[in-house]
C-alpha atoms as a PDB file:
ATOM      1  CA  UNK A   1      78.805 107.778 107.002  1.00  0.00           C
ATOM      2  CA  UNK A   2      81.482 109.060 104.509  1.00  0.00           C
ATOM      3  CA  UNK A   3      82.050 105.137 103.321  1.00  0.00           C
ATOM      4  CA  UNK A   4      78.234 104.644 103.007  1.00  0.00           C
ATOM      5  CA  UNK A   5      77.993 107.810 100.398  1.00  0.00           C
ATOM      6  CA  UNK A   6      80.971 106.502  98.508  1.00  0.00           C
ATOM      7  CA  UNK A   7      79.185 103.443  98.269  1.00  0.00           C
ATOM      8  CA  UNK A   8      75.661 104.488  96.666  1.00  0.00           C
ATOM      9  CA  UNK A   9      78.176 107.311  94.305  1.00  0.00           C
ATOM     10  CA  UNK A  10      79.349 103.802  93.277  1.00  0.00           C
ATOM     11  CA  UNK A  11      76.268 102.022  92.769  1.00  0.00           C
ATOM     12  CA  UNK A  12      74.925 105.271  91.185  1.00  0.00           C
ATOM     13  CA  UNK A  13      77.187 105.703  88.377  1.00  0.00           C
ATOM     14  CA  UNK A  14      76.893 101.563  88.333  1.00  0.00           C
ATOM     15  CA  UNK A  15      73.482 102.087  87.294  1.00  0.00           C
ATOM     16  CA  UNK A  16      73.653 104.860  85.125  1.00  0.00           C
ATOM     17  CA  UNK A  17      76.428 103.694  83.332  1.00  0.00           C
ATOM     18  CA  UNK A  18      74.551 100.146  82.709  1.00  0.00           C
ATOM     19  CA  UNK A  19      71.032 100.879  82.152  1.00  0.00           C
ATOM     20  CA  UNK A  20      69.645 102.877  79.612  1.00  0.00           C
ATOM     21  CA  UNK A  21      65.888 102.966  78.379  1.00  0.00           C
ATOM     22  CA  UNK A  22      64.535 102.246  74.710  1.00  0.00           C
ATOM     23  CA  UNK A  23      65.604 105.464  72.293  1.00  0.00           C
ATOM     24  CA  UNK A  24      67.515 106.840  74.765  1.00  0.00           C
ATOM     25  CA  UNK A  25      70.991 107.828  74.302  1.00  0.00           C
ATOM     26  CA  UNK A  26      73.881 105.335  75.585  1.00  0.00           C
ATOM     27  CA  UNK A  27      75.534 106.609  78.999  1.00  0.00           C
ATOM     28  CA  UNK A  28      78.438 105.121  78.277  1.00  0.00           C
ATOM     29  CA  UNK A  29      79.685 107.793  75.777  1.00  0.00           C
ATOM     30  CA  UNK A  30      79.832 110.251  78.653  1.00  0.00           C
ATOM     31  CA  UNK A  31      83.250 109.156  80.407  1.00  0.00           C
ATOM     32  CA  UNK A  32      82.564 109.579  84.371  1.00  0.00           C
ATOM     33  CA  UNK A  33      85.916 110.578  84.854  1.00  0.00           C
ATOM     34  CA  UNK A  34      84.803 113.826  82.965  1.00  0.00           C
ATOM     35  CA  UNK A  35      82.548 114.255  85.537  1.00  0.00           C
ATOM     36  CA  UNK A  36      84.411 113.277  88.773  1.00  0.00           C
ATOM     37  CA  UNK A  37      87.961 114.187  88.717  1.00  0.00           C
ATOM     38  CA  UNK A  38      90.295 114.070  91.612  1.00  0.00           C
ATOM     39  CA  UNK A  39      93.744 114.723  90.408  1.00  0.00           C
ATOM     40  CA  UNK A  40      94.754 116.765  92.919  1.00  0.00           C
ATOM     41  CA  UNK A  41      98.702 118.523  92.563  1.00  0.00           C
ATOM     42  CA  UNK A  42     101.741 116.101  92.165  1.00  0.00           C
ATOM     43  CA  UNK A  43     103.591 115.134  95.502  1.00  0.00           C
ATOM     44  CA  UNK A  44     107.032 117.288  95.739  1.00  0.00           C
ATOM     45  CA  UNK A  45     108.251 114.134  97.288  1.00  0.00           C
ATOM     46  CA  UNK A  46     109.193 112.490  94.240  1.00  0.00           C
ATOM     47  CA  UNK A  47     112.559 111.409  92.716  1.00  0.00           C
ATOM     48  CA  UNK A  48     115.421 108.912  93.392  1.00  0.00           C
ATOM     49  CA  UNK A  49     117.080 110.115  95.787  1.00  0.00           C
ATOM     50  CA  UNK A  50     120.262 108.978  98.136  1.00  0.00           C
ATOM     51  CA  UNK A  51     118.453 105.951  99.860  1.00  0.00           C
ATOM     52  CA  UNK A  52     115.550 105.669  97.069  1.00  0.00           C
ATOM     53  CA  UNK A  53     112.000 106.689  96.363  1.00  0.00           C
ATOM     54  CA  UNK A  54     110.049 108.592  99.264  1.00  0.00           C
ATOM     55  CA  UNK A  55     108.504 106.317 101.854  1.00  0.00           C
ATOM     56  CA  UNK A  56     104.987 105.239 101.801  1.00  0.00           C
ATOM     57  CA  UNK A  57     102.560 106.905 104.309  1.00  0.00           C
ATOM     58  CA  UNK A  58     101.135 104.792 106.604  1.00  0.00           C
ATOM     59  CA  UNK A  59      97.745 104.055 104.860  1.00  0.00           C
ATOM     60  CA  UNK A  60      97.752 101.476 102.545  1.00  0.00           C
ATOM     61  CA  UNK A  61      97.579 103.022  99.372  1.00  0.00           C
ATOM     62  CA  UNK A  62     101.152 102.535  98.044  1.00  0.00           C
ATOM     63  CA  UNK A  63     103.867 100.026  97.603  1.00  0.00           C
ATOM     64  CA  UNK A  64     107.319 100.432  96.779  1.00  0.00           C
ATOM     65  CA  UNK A  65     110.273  97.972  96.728  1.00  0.00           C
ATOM     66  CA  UNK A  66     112.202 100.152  98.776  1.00  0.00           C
ATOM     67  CA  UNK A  67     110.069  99.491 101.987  1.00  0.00           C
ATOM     68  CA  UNK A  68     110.539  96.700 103.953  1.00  0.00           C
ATOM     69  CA  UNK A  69     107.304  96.779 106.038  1.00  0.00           C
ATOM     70  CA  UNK A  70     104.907  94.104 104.220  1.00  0.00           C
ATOM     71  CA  UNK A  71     102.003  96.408 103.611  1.00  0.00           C
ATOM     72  CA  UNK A  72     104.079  98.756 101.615  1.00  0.00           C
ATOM     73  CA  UNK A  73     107.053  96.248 100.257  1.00  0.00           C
ATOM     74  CA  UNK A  74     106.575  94.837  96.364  1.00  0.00           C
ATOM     75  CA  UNK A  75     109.490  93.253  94.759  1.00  0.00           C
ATOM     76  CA  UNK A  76     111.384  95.285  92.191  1.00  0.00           C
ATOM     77  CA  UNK A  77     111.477  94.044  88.568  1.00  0.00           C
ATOM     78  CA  UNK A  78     113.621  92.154  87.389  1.00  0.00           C
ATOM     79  CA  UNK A  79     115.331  91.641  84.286  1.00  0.00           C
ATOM     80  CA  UNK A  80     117.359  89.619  82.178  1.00  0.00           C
ATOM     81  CA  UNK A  81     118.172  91.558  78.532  1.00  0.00           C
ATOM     82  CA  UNK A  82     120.372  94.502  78.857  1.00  0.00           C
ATOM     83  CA  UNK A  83     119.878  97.597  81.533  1.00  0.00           C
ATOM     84  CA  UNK A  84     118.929  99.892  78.658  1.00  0.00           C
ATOM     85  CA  UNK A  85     116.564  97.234  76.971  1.00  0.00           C
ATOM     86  CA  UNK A  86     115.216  96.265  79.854  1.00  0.00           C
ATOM     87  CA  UNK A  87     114.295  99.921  80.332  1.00  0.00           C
ATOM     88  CA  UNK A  88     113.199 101.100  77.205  1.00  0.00           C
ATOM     89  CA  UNK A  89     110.900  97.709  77.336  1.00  0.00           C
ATOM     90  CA  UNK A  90     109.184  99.456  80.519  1.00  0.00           C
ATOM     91  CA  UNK A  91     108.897 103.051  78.554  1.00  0.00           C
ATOM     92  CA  UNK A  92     107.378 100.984  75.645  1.00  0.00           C
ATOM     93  CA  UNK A  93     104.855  98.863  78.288  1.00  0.00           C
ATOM     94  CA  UNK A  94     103.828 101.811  79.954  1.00  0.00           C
ATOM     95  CA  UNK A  95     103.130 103.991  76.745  1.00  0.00           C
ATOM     96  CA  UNK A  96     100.343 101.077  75.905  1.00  0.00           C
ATOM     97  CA  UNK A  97      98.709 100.924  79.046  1.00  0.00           C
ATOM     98  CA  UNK A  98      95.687 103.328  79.369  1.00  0.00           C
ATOM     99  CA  UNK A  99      95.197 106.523  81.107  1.00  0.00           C
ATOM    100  CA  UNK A 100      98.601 106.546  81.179  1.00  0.00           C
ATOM    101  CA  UNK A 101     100.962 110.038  81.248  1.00  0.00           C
ATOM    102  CA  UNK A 102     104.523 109.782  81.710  1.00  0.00           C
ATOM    103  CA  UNK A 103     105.427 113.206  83.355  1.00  0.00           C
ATOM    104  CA  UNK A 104     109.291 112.628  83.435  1.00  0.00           C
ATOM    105  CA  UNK A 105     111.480 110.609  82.362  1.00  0.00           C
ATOM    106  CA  UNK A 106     115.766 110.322  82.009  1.00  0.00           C
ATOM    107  CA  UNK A 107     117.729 107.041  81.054  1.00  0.00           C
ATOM    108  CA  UNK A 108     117.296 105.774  83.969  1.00  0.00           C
ATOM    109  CA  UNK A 109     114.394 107.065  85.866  1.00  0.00           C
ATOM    110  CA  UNK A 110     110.311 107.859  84.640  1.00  0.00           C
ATOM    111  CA  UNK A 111     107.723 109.323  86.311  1.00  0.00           C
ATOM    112  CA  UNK A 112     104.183 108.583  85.051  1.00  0.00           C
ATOM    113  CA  UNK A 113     100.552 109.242  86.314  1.00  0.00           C
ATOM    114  CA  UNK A 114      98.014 106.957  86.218  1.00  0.00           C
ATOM    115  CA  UNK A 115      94.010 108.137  86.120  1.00  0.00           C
ATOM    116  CA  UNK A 116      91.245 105.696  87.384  1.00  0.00           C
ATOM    117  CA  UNK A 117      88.651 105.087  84.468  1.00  0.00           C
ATOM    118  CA  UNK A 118      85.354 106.008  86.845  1.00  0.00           C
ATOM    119  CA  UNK A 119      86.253 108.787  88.949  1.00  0.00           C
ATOM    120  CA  UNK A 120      89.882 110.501  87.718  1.00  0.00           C
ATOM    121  CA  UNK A 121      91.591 109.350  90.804  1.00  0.00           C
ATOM    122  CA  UNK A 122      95.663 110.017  90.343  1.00  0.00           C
ATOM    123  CA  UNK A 123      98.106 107.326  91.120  1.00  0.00           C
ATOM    124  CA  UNK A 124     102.125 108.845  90.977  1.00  0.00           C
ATOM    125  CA  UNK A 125     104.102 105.882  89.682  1.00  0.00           C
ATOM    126  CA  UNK A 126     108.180 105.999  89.453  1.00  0.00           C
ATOM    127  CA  UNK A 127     110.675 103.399  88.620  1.00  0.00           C
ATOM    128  CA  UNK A 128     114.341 103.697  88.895  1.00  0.00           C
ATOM    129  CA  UNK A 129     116.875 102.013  86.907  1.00  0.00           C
ATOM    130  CA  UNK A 130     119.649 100.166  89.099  1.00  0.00           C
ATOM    131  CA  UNK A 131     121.900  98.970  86.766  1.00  0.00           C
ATOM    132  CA  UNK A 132     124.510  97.406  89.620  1.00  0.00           C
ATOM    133  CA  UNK A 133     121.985  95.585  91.041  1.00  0.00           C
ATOM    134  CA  UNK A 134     120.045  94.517  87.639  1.00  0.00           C
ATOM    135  CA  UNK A 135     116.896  95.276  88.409  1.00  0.00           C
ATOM    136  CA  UNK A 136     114.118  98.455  88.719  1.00  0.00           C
ATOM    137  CA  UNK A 137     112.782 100.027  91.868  1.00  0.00           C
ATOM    138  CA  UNK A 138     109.291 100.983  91.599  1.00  0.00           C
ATOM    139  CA  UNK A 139     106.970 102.826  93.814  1.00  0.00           C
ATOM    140  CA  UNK A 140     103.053 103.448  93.156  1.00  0.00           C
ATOM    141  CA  UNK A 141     101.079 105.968  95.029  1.00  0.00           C
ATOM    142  CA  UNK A 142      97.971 106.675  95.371  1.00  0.00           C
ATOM    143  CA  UNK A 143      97.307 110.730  95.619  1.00  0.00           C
ATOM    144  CA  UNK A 144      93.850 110.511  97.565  1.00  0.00           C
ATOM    145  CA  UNK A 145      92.011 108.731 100.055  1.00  0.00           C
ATOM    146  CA  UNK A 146      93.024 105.831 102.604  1.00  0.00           C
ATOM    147  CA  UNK A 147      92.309 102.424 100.384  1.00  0.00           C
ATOM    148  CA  UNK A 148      92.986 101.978  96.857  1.00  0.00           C
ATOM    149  CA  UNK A 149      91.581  98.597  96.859  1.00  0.00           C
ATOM    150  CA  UNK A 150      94.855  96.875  95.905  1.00  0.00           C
ATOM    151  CA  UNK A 151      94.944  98.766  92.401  1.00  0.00           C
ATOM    152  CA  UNK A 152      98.696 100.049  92.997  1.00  0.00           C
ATOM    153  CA  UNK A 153      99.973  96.163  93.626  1.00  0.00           C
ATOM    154  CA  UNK A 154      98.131  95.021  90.858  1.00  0.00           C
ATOM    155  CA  UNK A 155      99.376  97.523  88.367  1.00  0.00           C
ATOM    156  CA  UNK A 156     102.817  96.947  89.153  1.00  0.00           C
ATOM    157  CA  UNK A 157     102.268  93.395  89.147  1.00  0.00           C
ATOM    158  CA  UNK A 158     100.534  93.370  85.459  1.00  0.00           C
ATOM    159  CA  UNK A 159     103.927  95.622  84.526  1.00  0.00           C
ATOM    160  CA  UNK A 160     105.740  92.739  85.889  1.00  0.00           C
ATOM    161  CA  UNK A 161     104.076  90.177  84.038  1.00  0.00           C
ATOM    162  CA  UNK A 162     104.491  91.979  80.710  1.00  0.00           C
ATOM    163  CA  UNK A 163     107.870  92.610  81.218  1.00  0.00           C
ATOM    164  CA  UNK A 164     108.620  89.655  81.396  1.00  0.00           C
ATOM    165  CA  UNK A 165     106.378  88.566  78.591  1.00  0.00           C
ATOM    166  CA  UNK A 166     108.837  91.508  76.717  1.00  0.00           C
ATOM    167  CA  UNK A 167     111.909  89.720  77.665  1.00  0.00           C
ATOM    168  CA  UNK A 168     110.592  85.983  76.171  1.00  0.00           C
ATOM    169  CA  UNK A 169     109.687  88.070  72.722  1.00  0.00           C
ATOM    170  CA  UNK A 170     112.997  89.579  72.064  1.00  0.00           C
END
């Protein structure tokens, strides 16, 4: 029942968001996310700590290259510039990607959220700097809901790819 409502919310704001009549005023200028917003208050679960990022829960809304179950396990990034370069090109990718607010940040870890465009959902995204090992831990979590439809892979994925587009530049 709950998944068939979430469906026609969908397929409503689909539709309004689409369609418009002749005269009318656009929908589009009125962000959805204005309307539905689900940010909900940041996990206390977050940080580095002694044996990494917090685990996943058992839905599949989060990944992190700490776990090793392969629902939940993503690769950390990788890098081949310097530790602090490599970082400070992650700060700088981040900053351009949209709906993007980094919450914390030190030299070697940041904390961002991420807001869905439609409906304000919250993703809690950290990477960790691990200089002896050359590379950056990441974990990306959503804050609601069982599914997130892949969107946490896929964003750290994209981060990967431009990273590494960052690296061929400079």
């Amino acid at each position: 029942m709950l998944r068939r409502l979430v469906l026609i919310l969908f397929v409503a704001i689909y539709w309004l968001t689409s369609t418009q009549s002749a005269g009318a005023t656009p929908l589009q200028s009125v962000p959805v996310a204005a309307i539905f917003s689900f940010p909900n208050s940041r996990p206390a679960n977050l940080g580095i700590g002694s044996t990494g990022f917090a685990a996943c829960p058992k839905t599949p809304n989060c990944v992190s290259s700490f776990s090793t179950d392969p629902v939940h396990q993503i690769e950390p990034l990788r890098y081949t510039s310097s530790p602090e370069q490599a970082f400070t090109s992650l700060k700088q990718t981040i900053a351009a990607l949209p709906r993007t607010k980094v919450i914390s940040e030190t030299d070697t870890y940041l904390y961002t959220e991420f807001t869905s465009r439609f409906m304000g959902f919250v993703d809690d995204v950290e990477f960790s700097l691990d200089k002896p090992a050359g590379i950056i831990q990441v974990r990306s979590a959503s804050r609601l809901g069982e599914s997130d439809l892949g969107v946490n892979r896929k964003r750290i994925e994209l981060i990967r790819i431009k990273l590494k587009d960052a690296e061929n530049v400079g």
